[in-house]
Every structure is written in structure tokens, then in C-alpha cells.
N, C-alpha and C. Protein backbone atom coordinates (compact mmCIF):
# COMPACT_ATOMS: atom_id res chain seq x y z
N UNK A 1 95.05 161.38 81.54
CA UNK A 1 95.60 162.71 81.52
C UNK A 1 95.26 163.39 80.21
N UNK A 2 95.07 164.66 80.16
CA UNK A 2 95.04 165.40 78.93
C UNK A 2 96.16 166.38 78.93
N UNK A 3 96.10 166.97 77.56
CA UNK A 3 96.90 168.02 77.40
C UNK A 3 96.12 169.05 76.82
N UNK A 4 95.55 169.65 77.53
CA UNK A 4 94.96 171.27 76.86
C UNK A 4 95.68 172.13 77.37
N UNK A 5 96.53 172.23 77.84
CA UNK A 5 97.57 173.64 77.90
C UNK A 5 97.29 174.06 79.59
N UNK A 6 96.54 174.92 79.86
CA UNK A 6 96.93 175.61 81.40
C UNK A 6 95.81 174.46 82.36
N UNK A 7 96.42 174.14 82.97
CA UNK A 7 96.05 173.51 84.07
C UNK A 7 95.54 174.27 85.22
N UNK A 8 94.43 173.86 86.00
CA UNK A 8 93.87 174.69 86.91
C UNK A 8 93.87 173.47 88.23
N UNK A 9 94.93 173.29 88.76
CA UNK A 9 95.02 172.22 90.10
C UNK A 9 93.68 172.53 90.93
N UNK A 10 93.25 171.43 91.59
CA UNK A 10 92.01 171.81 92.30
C UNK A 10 93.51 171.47 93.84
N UNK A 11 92.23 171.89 95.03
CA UNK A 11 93.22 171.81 96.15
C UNK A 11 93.81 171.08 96.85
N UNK A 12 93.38 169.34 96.02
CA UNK A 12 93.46 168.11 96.30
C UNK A 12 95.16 168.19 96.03
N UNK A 13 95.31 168.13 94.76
CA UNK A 13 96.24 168.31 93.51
C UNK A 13 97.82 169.11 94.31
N UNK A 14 97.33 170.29 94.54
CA UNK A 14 98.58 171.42 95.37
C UNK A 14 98.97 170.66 96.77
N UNK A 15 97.50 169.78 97.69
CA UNK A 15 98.16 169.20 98.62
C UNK A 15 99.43 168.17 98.70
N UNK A 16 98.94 167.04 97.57
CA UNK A 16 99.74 166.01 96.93
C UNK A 16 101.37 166.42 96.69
N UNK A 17 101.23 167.70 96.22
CA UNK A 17 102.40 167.93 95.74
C UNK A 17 103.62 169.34 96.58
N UNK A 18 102.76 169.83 97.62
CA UNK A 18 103.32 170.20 98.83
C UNK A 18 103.46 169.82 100.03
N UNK A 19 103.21 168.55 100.02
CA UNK A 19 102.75 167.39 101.15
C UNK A 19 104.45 167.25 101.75
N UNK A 20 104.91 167.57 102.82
CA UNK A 20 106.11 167.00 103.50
C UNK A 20 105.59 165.63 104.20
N UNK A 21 104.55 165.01 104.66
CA UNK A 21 104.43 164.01 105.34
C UNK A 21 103.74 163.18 104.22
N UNK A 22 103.03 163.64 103.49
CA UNK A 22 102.31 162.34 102.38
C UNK A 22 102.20 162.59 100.79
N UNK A 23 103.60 163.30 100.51
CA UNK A 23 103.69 163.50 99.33
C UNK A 23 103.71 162.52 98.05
N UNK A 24 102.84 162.79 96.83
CA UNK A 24 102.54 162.27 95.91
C UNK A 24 103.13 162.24 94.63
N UNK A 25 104.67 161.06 94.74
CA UNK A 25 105.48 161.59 93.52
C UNK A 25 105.21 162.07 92.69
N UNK A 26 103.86 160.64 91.86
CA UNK A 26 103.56 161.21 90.42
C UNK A 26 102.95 162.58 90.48
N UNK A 27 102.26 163.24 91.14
CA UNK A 27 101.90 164.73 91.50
C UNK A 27 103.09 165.28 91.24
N UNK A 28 104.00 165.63 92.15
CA UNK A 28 105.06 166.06 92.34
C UNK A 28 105.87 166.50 91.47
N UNK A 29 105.84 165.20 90.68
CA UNK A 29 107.17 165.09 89.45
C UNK A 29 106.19 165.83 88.77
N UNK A 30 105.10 165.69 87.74
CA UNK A 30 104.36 166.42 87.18
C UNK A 30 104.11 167.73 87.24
N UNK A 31 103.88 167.98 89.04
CA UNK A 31 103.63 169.63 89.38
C UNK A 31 104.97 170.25 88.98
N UNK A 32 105.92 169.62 89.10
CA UNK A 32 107.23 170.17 88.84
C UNK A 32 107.45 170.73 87.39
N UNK A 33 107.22 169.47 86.42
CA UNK A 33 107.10 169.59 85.00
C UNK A 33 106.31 170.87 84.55
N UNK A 34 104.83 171.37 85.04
CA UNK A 34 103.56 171.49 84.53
C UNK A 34 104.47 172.84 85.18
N UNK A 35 104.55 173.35 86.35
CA UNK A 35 105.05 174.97 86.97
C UNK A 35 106.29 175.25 85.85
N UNK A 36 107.03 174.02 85.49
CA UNK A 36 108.53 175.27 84.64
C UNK A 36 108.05 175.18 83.34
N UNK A 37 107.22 174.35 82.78
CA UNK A 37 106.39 174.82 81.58
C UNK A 37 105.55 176.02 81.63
N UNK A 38 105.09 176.82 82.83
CA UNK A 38 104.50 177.75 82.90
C UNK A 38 103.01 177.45 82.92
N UNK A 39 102.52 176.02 83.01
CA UNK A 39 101.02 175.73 82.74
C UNK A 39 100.10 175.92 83.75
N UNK A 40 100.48 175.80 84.85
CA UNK A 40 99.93 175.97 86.40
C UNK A 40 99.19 177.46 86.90
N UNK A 41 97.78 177.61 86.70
CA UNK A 41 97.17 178.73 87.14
C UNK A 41 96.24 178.55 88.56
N UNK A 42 96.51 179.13 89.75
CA UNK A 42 96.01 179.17 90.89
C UNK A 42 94.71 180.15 91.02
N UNK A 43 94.10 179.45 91.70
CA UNK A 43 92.30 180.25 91.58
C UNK A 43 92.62 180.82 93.30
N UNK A 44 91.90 181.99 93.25
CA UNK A 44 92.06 182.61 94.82
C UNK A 44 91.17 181.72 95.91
N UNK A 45 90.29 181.16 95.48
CA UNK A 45 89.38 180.45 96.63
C UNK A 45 90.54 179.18 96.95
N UNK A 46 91.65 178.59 95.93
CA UNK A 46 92.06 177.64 96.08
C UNK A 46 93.22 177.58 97.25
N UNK A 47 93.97 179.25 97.11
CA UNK A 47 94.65 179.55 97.91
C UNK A 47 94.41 179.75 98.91
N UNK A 48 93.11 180.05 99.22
CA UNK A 48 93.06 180.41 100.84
C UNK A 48 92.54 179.05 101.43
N UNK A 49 92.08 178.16 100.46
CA UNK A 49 92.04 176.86 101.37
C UNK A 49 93.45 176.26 101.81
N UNK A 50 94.53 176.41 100.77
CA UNK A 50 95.64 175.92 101.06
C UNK A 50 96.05 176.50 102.81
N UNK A 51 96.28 178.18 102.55
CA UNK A 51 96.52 178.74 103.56
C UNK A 51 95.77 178.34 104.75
N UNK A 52 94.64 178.59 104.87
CA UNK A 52 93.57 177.81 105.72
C UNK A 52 94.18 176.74 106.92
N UNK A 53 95.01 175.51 105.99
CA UNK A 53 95.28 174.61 106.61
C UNK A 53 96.38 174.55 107.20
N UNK A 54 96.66 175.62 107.04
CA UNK A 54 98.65 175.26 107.75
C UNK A 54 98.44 175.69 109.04
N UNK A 55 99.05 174.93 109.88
CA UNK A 55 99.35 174.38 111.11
C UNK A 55 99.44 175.40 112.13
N UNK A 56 100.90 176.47 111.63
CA UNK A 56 100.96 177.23 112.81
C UNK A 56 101.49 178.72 111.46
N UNK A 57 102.16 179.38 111.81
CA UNK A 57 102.66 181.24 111.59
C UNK A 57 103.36 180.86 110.50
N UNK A 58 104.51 180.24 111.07
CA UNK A 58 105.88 179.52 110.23
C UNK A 58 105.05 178.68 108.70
N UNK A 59 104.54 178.10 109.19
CA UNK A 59 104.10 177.46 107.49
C UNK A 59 103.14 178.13 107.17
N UNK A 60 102.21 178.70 107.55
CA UNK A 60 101.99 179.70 106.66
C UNK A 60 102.30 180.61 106.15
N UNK A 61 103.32 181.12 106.91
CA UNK A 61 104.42 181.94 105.80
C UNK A 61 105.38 181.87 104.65
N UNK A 62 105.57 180.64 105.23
CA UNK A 62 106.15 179.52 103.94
C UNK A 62 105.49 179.26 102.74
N UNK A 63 104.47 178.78 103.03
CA UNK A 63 103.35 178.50 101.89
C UNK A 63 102.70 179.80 101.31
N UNK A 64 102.83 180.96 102.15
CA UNK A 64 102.26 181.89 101.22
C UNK A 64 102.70 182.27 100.08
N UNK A 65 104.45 182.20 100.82
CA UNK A 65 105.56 182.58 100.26
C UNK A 65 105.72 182.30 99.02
N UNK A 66 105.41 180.47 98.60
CA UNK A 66 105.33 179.41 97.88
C UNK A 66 104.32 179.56 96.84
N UNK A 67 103.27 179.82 97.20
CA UNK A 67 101.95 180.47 96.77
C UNK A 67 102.19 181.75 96.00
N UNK A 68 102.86 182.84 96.45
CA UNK A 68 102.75 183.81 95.87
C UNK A 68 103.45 184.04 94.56
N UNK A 69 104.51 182.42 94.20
CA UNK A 69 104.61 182.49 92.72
C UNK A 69 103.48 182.76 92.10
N UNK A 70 102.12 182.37 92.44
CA UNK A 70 101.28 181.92 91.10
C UNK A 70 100.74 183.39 91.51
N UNK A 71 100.08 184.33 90.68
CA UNK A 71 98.97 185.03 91.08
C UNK A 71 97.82 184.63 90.55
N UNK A 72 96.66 185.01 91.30
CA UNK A 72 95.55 184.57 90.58
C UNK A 72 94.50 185.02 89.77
N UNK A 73 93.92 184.10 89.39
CA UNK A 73 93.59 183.61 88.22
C UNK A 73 92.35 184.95 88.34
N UNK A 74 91.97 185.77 87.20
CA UNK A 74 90.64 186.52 87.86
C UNK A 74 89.44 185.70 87.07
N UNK A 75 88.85 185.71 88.32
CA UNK A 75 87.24 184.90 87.55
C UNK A 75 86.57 185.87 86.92
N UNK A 76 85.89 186.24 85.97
CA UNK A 76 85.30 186.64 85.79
C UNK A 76 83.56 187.27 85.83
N UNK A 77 82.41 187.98 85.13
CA UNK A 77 81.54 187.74 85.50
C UNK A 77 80.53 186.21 84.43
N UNK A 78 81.15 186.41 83.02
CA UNK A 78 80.81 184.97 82.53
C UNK A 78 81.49 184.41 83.22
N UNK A 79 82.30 183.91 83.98
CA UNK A 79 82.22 182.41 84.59
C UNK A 79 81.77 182.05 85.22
N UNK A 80 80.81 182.95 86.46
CA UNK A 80 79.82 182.76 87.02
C UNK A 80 78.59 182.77 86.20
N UNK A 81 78.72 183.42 85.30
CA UNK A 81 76.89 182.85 84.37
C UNK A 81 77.24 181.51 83.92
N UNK A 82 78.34 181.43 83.31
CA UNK A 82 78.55 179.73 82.80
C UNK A 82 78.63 178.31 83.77
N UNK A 83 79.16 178.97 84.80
CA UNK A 83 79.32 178.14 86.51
C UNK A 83 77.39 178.04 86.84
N UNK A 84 76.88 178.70 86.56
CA UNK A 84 75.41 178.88 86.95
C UNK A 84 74.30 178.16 85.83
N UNK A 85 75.09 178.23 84.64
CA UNK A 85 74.60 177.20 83.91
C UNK A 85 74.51 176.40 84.01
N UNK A 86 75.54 175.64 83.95
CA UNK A 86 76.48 174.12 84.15
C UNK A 86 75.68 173.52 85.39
N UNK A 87 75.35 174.39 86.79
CA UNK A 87 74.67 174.15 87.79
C UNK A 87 73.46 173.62 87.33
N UNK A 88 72.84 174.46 86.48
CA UNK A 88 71.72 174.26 86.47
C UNK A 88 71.35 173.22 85.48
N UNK A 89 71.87 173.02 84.46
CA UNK A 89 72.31 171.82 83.72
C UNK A 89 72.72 170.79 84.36
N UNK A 90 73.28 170.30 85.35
CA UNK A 90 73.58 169.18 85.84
C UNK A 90 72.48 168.94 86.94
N UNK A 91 72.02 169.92 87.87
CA UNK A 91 70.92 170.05 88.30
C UNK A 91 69.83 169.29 87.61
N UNK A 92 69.32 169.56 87.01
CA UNK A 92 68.31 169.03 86.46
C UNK A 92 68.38 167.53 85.73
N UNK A 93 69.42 166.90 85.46
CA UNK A 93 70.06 165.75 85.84
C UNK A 93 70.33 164.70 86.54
N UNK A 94 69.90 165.46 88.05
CA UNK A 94 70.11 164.95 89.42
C UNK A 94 72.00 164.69 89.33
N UNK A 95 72.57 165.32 89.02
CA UNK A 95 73.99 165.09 88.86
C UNK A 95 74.64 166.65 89.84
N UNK A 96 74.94 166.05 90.97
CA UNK A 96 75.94 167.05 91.99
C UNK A 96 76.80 167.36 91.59
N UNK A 97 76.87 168.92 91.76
CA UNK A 97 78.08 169.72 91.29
C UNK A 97 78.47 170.90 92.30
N UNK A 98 78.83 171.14 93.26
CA UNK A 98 79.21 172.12 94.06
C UNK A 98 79.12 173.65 93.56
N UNK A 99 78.90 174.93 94.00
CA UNK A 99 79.47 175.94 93.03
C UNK A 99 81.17 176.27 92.62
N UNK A 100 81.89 175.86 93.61
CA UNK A 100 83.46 176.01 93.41
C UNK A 100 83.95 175.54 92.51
N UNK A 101 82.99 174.11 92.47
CA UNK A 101 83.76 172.88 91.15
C UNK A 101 83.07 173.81 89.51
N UNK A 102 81.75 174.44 89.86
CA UNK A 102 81.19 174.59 88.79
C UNK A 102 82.05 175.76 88.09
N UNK A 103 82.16 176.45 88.95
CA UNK A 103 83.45 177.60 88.81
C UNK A 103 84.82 177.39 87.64
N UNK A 104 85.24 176.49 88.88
CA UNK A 104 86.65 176.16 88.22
C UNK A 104 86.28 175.37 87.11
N UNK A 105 85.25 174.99 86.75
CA UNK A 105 84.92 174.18 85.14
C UNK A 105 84.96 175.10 84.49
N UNK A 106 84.14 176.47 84.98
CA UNK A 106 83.94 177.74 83.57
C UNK A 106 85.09 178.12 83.07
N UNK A 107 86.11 178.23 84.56
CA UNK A 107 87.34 178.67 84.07
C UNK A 107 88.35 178.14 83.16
N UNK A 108 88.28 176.68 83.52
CA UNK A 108 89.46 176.25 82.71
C UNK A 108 88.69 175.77 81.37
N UNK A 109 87.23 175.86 81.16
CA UNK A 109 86.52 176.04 79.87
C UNK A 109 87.50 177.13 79.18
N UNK A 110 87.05 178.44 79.82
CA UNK A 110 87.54 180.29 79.26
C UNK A 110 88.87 179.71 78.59
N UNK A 111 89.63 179.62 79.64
CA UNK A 111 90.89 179.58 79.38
C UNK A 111 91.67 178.17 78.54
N UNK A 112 90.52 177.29 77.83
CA UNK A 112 90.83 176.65 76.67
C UNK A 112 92.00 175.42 77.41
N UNK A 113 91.47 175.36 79.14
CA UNK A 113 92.25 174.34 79.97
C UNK A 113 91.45 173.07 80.41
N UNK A 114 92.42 172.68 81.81
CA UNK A 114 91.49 171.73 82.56
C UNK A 114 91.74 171.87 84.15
N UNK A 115 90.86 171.25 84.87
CA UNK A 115 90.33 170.83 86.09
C UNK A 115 91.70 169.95 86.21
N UNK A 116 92.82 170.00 87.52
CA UNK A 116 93.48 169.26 87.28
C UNK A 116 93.28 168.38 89.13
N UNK A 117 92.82 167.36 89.17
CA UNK A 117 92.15 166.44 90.05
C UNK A 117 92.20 165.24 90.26
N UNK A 118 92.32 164.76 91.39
CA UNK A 118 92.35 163.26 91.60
C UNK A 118 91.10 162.72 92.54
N UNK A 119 90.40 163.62 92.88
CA UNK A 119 88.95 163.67 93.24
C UNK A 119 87.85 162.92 92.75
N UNK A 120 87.04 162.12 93.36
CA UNK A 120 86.46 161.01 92.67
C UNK A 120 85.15 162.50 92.05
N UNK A 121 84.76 163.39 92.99
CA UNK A 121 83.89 163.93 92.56
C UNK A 121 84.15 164.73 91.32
N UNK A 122 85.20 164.81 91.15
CA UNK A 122 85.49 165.51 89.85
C UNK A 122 85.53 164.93 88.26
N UNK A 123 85.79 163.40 88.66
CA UNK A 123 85.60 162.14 87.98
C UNK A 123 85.00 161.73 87.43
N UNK A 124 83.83 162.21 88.54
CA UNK A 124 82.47 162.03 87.77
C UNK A 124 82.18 162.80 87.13
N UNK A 125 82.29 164.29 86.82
CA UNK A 125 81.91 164.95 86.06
C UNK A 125 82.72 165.32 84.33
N UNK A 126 83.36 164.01 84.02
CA UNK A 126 84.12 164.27 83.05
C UNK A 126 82.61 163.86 82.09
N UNK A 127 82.61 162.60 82.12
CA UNK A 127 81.34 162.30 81.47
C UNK A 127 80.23 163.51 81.03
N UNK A 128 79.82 164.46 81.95
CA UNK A 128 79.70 165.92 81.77
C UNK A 128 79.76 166.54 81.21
N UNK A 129 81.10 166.48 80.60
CA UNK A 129 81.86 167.34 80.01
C UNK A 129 83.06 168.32 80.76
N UNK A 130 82.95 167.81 81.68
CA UNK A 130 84.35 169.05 82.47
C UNK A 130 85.78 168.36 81.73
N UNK A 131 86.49 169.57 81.45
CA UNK A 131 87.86 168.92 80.84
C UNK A 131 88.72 168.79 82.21
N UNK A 132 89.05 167.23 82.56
CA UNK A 132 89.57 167.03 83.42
C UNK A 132 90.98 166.39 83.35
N UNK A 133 91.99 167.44 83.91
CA UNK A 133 93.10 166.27 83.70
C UNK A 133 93.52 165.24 85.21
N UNK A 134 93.67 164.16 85.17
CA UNK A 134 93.58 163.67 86.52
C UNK A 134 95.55 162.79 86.57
């Protein structure tokens, strides 16, 4: 785990810890900690995957509901030149990096945070350099 200040949950992370059927204490207890410290910043692509998955009307209204504590995060246009870097830098590497992941690296770069993940693919990219808190 690290501590650089704002945390950027990837969508692994928000499942763990809104999970009614397979919830992830240590997530949980943490997400709990990390939201009343105020550290928790939500990316808009992250939210609509959340939303995405809910079941039926009712939980997604719930979860929007839930969701609409955080507002989000605005990406900017450097974080896509730096997301496009990083691409292309790991690229040439032979080291896979998605654009979403490359994204949310620029961001929680900007914002002097981390990638917060339990994702093996994200894992790998600490070595990288992505500030990852897992």
C-alpha cells in the first residue's frame, strides 16, 4: 500500500467494496477509511462501468445514488498527451497497457496520487512506474 494522498479506485476496487454478495472487508474497511478522509476521486469512464453492471432499475438507482457522492474527476487534455506517452513508452517495451489504465496513470500522476487496484494487470505496471496503491 502507499500513501500519496487521493486515491483513484480502478473499477475492480469500487466492486470489492459495494459488493452485497462478495464483499471485500479489507476493501471495505479501507474504502470506508479512504471516503471520510476525503481521499477517494471517481473517474467518469469508471462510473459508467459501475452503472453498466447493475442488474435491474432499482440498483441502478441505488448505485447512482451512491455514486453521485463522488463527482468526477475532469481529465484533462495533458492527461491524454501523458496517457499517450506512457502508451507509447511501454509500447515500445512490448509491455501492455490499455488506454483507460494509461489514463488513470496520468491522472493520479497530475493529481500527485495513485491507481488504487487489486488487478494483476495493474501490478504489473508498478515496476513502470505507475503509483499504485493495491
Amino acid at each position: 500500500m502507499t500513501d500519496l494522498g487521493i486515491l483513484l479506485p480502478d473499477a475492480d476496487v469500487w466492486l470489492r467494496a459495494f459488493s452485497r454478495h462478495d464483499p471485500d472487508p479489507l476493501v471495505v474497511h479501507r474504502f470506508a477509511r479512504e471516503a471520510k478522509a476525503r481521499r477517494i476521486v471517481l473517474v467518469g469512464w469508471v462510473r459508467q462501468t459501475l452503472l453498466a453492471r447493475s442488474r435491474d432499475d432499482r440498483q441502478f438507482s441505488r448505485l447512482a445514488w451512491i455514486l453521485s457522492a463522488w463527482p468526477d474527476l475532469n481529465v484533462c487534455a495533458a492527461d491524454h498527451e501523458a496517457a499517450a506517452t506512457t502508451t507509447r513508452r511501454l509500447r515500445g517495451m512490448g509491455v501492455p497497457v490499455a488506454p483507460w489504465q494509461a489514463l488513470l496513470w496520468a491522472a493520479a500522476n497530475r493529481l500527485g496520487g495513485a491507481v488504487w487496484s487489486r488487478d494483476a494487470s495493474w501490478i504489473a505496471l508498478v515496476r513502470h512506474g505507475c503509483p499504485l496503491a493495491h
